[in-house]
C-alpha atoms as a PDB file:
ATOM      1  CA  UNK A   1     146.799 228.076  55.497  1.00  0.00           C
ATOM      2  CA  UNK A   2     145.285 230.380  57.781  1.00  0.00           C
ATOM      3  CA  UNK A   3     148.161 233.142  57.928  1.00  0.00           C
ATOM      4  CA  UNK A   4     147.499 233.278  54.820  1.00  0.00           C
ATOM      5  CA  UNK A   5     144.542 236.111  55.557  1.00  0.00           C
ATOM      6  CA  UNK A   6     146.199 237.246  58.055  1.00  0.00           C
ATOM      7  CA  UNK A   7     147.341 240.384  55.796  1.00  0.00           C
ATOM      8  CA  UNK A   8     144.114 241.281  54.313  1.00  0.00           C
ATOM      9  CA  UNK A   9     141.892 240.962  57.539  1.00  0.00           C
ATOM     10  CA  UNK A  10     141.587 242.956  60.196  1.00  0.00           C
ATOM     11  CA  UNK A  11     142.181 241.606  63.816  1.00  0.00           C
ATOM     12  CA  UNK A  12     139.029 241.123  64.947  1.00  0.00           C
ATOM     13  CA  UNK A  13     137.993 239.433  61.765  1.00  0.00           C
ATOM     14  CA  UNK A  14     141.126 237.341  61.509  1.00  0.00           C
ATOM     15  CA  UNK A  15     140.678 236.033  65.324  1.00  0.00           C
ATOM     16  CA  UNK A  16     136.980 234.833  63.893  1.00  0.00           C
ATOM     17  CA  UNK A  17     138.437 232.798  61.193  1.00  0.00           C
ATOM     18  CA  UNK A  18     140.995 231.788  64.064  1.00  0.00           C
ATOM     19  CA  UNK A  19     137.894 230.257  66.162  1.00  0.00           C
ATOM     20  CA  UNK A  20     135.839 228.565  63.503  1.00  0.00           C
ATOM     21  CA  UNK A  21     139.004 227.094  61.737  1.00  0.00           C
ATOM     22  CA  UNK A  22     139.597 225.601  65.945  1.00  0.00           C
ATOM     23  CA  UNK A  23     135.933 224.564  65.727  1.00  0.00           C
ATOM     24  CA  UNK A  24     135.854 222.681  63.323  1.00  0.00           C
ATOM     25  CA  UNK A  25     139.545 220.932  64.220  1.00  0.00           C
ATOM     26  CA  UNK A  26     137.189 219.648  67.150  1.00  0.00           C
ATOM     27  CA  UNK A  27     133.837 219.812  65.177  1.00  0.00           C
ATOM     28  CA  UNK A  28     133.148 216.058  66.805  1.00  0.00           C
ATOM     29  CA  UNK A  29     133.536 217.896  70.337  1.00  0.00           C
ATOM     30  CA  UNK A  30     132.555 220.582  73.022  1.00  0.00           C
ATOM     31  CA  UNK A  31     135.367 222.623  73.591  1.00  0.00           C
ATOM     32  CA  UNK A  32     135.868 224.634  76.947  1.00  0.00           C
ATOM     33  CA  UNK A  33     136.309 228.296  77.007  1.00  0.00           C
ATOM     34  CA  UNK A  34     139.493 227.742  79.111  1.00  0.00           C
ATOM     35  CA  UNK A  35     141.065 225.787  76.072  1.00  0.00           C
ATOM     36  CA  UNK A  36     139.896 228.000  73.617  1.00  0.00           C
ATOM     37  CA  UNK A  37     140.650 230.706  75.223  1.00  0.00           C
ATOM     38  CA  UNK A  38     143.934 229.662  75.877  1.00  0.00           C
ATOM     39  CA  UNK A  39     144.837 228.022  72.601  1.00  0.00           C
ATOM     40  CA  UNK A  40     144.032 232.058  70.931  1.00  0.00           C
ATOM     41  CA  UNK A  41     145.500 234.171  73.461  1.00  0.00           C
ATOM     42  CA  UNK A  42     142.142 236.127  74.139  1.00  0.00           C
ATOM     43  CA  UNK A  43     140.345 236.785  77.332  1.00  0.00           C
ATOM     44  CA  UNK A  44     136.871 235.169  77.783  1.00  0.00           C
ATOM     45  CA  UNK A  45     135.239 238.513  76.748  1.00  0.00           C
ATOM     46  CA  UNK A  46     136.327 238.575  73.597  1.00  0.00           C
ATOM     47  CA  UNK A  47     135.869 235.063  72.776  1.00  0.00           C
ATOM     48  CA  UNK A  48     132.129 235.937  73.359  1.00  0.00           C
ATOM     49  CA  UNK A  49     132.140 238.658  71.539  1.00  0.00           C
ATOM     50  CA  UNK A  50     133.710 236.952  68.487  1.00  0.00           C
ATOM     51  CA  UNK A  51     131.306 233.794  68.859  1.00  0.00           C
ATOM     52  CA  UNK A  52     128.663 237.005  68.773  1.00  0.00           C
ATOM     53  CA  UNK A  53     130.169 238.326  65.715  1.00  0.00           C
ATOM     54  CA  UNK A  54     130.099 234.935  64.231  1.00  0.00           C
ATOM     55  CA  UNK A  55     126.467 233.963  64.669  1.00  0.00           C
ATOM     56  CA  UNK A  56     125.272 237.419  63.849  1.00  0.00           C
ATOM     57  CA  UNK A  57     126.332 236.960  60.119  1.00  0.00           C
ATOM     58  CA  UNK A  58     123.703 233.856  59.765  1.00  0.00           C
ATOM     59  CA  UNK A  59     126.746 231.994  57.935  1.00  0.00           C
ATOM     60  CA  UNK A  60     127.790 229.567  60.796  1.00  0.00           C
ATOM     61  CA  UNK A  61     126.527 228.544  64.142  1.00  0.00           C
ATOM     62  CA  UNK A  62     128.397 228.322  67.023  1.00  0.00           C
ATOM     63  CA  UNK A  63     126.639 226.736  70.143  1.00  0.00           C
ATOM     64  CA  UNK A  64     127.373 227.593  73.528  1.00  0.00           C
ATOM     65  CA  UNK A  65     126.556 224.916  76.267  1.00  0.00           C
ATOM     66  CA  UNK A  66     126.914 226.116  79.891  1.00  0.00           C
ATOM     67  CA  UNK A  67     127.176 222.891  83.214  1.00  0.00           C
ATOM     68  CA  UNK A  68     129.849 223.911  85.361  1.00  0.00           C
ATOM     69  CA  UNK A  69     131.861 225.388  82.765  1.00  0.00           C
ATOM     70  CA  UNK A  70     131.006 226.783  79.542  1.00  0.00           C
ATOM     71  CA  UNK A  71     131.767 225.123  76.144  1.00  0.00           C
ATOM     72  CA  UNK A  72     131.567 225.752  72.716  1.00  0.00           C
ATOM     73  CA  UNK A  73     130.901 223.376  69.416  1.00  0.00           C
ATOM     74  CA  UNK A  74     130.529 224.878  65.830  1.00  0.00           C
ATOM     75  CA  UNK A  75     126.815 223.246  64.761  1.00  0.00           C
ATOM     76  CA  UNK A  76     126.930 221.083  61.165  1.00  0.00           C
ATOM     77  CA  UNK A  77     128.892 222.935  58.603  1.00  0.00           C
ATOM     78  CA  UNK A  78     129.546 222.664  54.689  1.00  0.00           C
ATOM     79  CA  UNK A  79     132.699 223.971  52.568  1.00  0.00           C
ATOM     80  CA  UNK A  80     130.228 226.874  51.424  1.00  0.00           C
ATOM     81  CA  UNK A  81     129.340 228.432  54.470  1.00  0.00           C
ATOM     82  CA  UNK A  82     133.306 227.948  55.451  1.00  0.00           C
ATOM     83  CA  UNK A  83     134.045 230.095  52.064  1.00  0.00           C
ATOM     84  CA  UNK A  84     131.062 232.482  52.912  1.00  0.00           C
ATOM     85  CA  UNK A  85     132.509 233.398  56.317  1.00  0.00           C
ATOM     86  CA  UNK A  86     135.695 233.642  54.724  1.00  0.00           C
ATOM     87  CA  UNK A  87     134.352 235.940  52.249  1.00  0.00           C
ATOM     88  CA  UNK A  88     132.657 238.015  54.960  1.00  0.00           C
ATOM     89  CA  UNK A  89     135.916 238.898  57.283  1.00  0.00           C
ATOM     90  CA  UNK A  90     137.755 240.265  54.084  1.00  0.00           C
ATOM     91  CA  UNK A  91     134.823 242.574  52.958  1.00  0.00           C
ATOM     92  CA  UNK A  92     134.276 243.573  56.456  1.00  0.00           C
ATOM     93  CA  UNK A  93     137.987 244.402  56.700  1.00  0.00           C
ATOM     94  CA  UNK A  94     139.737 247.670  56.077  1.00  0.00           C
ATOM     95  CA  UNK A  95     142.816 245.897  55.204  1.00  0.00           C
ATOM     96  CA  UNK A  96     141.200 244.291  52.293  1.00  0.00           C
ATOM     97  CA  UNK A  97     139.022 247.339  51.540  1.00  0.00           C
ATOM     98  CA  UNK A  98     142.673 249.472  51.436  1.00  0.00           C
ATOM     99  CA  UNK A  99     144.138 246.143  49.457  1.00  0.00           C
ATOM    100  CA  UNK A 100     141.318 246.987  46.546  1.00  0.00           C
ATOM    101  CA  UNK A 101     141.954 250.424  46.270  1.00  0.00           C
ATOM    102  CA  UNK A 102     145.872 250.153  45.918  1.00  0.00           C
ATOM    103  CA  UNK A 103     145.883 247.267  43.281  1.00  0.00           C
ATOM    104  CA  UNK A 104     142.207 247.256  41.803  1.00  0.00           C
ATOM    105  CA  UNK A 105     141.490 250.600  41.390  1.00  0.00           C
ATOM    106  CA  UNK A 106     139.203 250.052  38.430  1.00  0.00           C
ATOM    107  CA  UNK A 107     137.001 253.470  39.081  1.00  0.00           C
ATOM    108  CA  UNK A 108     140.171 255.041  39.744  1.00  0.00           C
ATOM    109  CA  UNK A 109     138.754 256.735  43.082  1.00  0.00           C
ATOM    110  CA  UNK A 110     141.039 258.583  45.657  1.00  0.00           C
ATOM    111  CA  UNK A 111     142.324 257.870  48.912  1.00  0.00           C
ATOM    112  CA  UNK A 112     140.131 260.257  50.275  1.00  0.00           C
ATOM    113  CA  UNK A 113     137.189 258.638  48.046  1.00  0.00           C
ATOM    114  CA  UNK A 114     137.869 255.257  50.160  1.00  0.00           C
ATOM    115  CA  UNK A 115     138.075 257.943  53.549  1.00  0.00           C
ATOM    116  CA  UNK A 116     134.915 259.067  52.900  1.00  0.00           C
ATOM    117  CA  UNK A 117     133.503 255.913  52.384  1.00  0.00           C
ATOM    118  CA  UNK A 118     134.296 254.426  55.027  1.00  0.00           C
ATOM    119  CA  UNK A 119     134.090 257.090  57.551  1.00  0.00           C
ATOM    120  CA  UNK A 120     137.844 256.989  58.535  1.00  0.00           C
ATOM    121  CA  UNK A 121     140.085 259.480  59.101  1.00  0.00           C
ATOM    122  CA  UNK A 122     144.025 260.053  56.874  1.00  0.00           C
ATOM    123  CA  UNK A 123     145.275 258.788  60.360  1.00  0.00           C
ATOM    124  CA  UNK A 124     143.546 255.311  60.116  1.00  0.00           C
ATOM    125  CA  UNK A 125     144.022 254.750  56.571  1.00  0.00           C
ATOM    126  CA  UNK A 126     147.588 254.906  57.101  1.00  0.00           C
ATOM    127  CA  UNK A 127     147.528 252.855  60.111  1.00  0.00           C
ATOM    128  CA  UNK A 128     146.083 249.700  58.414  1.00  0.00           C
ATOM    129  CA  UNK A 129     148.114 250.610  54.815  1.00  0.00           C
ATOM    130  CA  UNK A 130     150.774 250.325  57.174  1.00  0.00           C
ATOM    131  CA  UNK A 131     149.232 247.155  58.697  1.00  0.00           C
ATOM    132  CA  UNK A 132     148.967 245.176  55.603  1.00  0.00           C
ATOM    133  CA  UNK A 133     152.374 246.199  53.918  1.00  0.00           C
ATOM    134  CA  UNK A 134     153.591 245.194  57.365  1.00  0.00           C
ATOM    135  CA  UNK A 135     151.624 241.448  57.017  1.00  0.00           C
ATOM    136  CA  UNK A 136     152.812 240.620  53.695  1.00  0.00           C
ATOM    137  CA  UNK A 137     156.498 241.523  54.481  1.00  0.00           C
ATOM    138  CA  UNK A 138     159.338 243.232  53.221  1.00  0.00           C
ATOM    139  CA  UNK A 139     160.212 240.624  50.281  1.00  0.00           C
ATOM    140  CA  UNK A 140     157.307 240.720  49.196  1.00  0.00           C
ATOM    141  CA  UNK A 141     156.608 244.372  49.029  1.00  0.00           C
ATOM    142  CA  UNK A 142     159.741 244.659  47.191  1.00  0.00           C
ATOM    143  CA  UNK A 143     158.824 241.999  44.841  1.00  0.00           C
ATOM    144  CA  UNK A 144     154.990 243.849  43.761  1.00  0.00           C
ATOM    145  CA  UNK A 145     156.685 247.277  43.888  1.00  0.00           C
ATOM    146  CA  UNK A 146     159.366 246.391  41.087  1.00  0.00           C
ATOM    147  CA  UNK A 147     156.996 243.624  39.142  1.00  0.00           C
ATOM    148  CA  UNK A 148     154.156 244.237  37.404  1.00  0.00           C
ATOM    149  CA  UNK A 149     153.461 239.994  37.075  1.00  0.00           C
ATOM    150  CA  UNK A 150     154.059 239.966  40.563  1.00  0.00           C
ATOM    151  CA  UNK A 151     150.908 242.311  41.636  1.00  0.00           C
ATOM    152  CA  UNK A 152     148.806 239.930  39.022  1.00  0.00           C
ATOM    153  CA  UNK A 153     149.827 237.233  40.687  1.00  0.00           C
ATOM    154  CA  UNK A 154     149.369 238.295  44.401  1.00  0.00           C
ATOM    155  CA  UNK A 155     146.008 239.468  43.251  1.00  0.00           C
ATOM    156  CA  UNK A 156     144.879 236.526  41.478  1.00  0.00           C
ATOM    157  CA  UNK A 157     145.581 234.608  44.421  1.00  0.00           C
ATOM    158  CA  UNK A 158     144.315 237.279  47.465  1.00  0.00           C
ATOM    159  CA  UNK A 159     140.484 237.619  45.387  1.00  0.00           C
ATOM    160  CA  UNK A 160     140.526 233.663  44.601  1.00  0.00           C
ATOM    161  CA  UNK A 161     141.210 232.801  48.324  1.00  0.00           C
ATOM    162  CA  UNK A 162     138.106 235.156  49.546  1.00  0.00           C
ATOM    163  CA  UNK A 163     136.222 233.882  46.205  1.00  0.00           C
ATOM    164  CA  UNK A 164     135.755 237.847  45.866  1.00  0.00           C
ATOM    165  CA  UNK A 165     134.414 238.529  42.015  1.00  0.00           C
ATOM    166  CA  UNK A 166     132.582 241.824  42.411  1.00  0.00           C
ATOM    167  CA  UNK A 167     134.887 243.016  40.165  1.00  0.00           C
ATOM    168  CA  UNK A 168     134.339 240.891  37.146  1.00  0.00           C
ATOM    169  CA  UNK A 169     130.370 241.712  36.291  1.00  0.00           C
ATOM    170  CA  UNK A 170     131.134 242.838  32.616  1.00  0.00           C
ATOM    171  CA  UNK A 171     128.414 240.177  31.188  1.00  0.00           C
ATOM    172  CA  UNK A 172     129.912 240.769  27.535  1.00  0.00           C
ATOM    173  CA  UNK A 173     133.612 241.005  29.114  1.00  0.00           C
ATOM    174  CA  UNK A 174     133.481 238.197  31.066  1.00  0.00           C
ATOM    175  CA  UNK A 175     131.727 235.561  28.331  1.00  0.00           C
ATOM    176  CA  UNK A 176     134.846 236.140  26.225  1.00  0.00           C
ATOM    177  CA  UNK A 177     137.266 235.457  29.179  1.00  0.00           C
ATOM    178  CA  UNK A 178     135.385 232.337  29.378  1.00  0.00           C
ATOM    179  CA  UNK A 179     136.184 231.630  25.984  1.00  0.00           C
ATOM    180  CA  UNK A 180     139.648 232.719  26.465  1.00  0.00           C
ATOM    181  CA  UNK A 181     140.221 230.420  29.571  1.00  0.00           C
ATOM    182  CA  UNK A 182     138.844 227.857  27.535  1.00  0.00           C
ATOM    183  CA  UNK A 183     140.876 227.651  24.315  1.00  0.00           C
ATOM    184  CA  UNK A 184     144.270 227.823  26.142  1.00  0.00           C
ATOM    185  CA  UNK A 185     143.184 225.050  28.553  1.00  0.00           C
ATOM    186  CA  UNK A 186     141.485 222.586  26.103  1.00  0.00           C
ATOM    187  CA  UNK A 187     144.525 220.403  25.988  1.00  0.00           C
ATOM    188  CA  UNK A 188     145.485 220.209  29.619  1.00  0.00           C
ATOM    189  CA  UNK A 189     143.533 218.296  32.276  1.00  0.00           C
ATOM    190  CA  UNK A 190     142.807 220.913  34.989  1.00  0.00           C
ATOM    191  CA  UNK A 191     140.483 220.343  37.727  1.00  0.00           C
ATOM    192  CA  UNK A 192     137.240 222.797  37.937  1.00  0.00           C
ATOM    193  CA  UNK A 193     139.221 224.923  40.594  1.00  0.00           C
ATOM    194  CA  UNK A 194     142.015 225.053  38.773  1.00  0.00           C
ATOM    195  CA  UNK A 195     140.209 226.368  35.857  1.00  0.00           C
ATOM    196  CA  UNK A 196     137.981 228.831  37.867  1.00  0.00           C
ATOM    197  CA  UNK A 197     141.375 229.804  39.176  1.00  0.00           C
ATOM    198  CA  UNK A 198     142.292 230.596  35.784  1.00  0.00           C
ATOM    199  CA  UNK A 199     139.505 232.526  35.059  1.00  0.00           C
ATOM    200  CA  UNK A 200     140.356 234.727  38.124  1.00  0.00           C
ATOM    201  CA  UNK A 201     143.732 235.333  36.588  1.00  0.00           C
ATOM    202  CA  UNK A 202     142.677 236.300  33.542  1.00  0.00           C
ATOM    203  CA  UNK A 203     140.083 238.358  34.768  1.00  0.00           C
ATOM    204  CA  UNK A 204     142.650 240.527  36.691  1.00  0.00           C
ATOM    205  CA  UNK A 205     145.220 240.626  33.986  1.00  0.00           C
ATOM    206  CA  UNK A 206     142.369 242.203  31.755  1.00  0.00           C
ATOM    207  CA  UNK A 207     141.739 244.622  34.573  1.00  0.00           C
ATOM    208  CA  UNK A 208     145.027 245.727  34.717  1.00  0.00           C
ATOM    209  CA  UNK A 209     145.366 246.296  31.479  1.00  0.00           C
ATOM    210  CA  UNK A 210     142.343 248.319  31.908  1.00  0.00           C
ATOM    211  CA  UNK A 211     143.831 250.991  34.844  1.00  0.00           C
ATOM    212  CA  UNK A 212     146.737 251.159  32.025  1.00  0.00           C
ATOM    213  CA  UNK A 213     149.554 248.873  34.018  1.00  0.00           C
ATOM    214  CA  UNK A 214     151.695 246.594  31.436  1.00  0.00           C
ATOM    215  CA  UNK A 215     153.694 244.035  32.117  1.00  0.00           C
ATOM    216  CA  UNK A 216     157.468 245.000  32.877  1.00  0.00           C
ATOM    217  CA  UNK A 217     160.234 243.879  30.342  1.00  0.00           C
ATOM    218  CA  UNK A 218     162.012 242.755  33.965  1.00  0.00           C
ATOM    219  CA  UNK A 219     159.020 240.128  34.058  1.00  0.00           C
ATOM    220  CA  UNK A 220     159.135 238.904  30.531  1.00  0.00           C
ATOM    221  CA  UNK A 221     162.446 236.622  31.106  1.00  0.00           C
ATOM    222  CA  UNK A 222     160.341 234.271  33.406  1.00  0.00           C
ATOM    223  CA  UNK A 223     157.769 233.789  30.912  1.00  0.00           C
ATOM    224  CA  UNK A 224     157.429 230.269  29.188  1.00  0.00           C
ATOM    225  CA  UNK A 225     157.813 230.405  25.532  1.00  0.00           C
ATOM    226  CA  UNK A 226     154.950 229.836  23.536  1.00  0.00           C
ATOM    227  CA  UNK A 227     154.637 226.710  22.001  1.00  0.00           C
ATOM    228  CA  UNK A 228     152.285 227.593  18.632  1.00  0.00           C
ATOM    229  CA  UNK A 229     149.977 225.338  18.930  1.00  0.00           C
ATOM    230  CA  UNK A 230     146.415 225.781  17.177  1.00  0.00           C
ATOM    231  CA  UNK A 231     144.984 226.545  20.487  1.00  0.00           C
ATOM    232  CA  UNK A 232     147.793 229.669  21.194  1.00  0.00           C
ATOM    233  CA  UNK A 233     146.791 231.166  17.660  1.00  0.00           C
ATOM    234  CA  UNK A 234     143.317 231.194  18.387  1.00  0.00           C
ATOM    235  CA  UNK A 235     143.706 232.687  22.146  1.00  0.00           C
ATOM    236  CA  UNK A 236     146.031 235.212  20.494  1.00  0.00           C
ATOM    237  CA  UNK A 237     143.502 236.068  17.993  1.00  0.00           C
ATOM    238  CA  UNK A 238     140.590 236.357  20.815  1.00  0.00           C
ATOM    239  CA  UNK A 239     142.626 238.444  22.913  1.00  0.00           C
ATOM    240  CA  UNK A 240     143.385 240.705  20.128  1.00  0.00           C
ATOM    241  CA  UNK A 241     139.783 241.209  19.563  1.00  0.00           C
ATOM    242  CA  UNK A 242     139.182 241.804  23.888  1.00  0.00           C
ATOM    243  CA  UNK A 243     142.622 244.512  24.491  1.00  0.00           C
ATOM    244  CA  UNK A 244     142.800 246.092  20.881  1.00  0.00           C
ATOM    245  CA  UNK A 245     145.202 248.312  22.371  1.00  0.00           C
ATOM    246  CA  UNK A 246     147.951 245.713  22.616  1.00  0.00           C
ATOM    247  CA  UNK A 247     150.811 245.534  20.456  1.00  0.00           C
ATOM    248  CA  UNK A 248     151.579 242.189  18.946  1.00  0.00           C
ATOM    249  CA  UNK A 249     154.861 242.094  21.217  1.00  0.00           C
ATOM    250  CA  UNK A 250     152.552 243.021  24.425  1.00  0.00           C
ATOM    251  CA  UNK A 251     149.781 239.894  23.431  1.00  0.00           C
ATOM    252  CA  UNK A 252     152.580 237.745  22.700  1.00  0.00           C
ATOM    253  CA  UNK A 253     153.810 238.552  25.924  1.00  0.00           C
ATOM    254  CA  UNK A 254     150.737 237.922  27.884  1.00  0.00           C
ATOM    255  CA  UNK A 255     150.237 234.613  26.336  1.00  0.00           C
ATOM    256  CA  UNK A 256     153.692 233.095  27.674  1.00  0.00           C
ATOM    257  CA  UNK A 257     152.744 234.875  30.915  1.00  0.00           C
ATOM    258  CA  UNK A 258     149.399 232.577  30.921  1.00  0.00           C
ATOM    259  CA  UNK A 259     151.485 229.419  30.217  1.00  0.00           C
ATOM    260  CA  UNK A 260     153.994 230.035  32.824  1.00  0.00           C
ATOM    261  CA  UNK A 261     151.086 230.233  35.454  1.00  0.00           C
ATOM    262  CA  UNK A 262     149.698 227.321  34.157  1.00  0.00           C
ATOM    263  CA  UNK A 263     152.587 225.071  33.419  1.00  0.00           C
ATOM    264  CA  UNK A 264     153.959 223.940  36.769  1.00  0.00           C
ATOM    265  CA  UNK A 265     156.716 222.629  35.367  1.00  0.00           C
ATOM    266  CA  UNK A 266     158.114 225.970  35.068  1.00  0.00           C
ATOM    267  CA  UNK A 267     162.019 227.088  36.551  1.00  0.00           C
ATOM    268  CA  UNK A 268     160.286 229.147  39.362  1.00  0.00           C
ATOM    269  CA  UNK A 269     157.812 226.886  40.820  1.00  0.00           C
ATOM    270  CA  UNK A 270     157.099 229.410  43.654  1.00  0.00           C
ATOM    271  CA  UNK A 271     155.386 231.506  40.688  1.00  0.00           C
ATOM    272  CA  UNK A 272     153.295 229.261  39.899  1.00  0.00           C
ATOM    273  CA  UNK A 273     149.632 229.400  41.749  1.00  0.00           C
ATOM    274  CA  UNK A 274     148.084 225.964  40.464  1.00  0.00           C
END
């Protein structure tokens, strides 16, 4: 589970999430430096540097205890603080930071927009684009390069691992993809994640839309067929009324796209994200 941010962190911030995620496998005990140390490949240095790093963001505690050794044990916890630190290494990351800018341009700002920024040079901004591409690997690359539902899907799933929903703060916008979500999912029993989940899918579709990317006709022959039940007519008819600028085809298309990512039934399980 943790490699999983492994491609949208930067290494300093990934080896953090690489301590507390060791922490808490021995949350009942003090750990020595030697085993930690050890167990991450990092010199003592940096392992008190990152437990520096760690505290400094108020978000988790970890306690140093110095006898004849020195030992480490992450102090009481909760599955919030683990998502806010979570949450913290990708926005403090240029990897995620670069991430954003190549697939949720919504502002539609330049590479040298994000340079400025950020206060780094052409040089480093091709280092870490490098970085990432390099992280998620050469099948995948190839897969978000040729598909358009591939890119929605990778995103859906990169923003709902670091709960990251900056993006989606269109109070009017975001009521009706509430409504949306809701319609197409009254007849299935999903669990509250799987519905927020949802939500961030939808979300980024609209988005996309939005920066003028459609789905490819290379995606559509994965797509479940729709089923015409009341509940697809009415979605149909709400997301007419959100993207006006869709042709029937193009909503008709979405919609099967929704029910393939929530049917996990579906020929391509690997597509699917609940």
């Amino acid at each position: 589970m943790l490699n999983n941010y492994l491609p949208f962190t930067d290494s300093t911030k990934y080896q953090e999430l690489q301590l507390v995620s060791y922490c808490l496998q021995n949350s009942e005990e003090w750990s020595c430096f030697k085993d930690v140390t050890t167990s991450l490949a990092i010199t003592n240095y940096k392992l008190k540097q990152l437990i520096k790093n760690i505290n400094a963001t108020s978000l988790i505690t970890i306690d140093i205890q110095n006898r004849q050794k020195s030992f480490i044990k992450i102090s009481d916890t909760d599955p919030i603080d683990l998502q806010k630190i979570t949450t913290h290494a990708a926005l403090h990351s240029l990897k995620f930071k670069i991430f954003l800018h190549l697939f949720m341009n919504v502002a539609s700002r330049t590479q040298e927009d994000l340079q400025k920024k950020e206060g780094i040079s052409a040089a480093t901004y091709f280092r870490s684009k490098n970085a990432l591409f390099q992280s998620l690997g050469a099948e995948k690359v190839t897969m978000i390069s040729t598909s358009e539902a591939e890119v929605r899907l990778l995103i859906t799933n990169v923003l709902y691992m670091f709960k990251y929903d900056k993006l989606f703060n269109i109070a009017e916008v975001s009521g009706t993809i509430h409504t949306l979500t809701d319609i197409l999912t009254s007849h299935l029993n999903l669990t509250s994640k799987q519905q927020e989940k949802f939500f961030y899918f939808c979300w980024v579709n609209y988005l996309r839309y939005r920066m003028g990317m459609t789905l490819l006709a290379t995606d559509r022959k994965y797509f479940l067929a729709k089923d015409n039940l009341p509940e697809d007519l009415a979605f149909t008819e709400q997301l007419a009324t959100l993207l006006p600028e869709l042709s029937n085809s193009d909503l008709e298309i979405f919609q099967r796209f929704c029910l393939s990512f929530l049917n996990p039934q579906t020929t391509q399980p690997e597509k699917i994200l609940l």
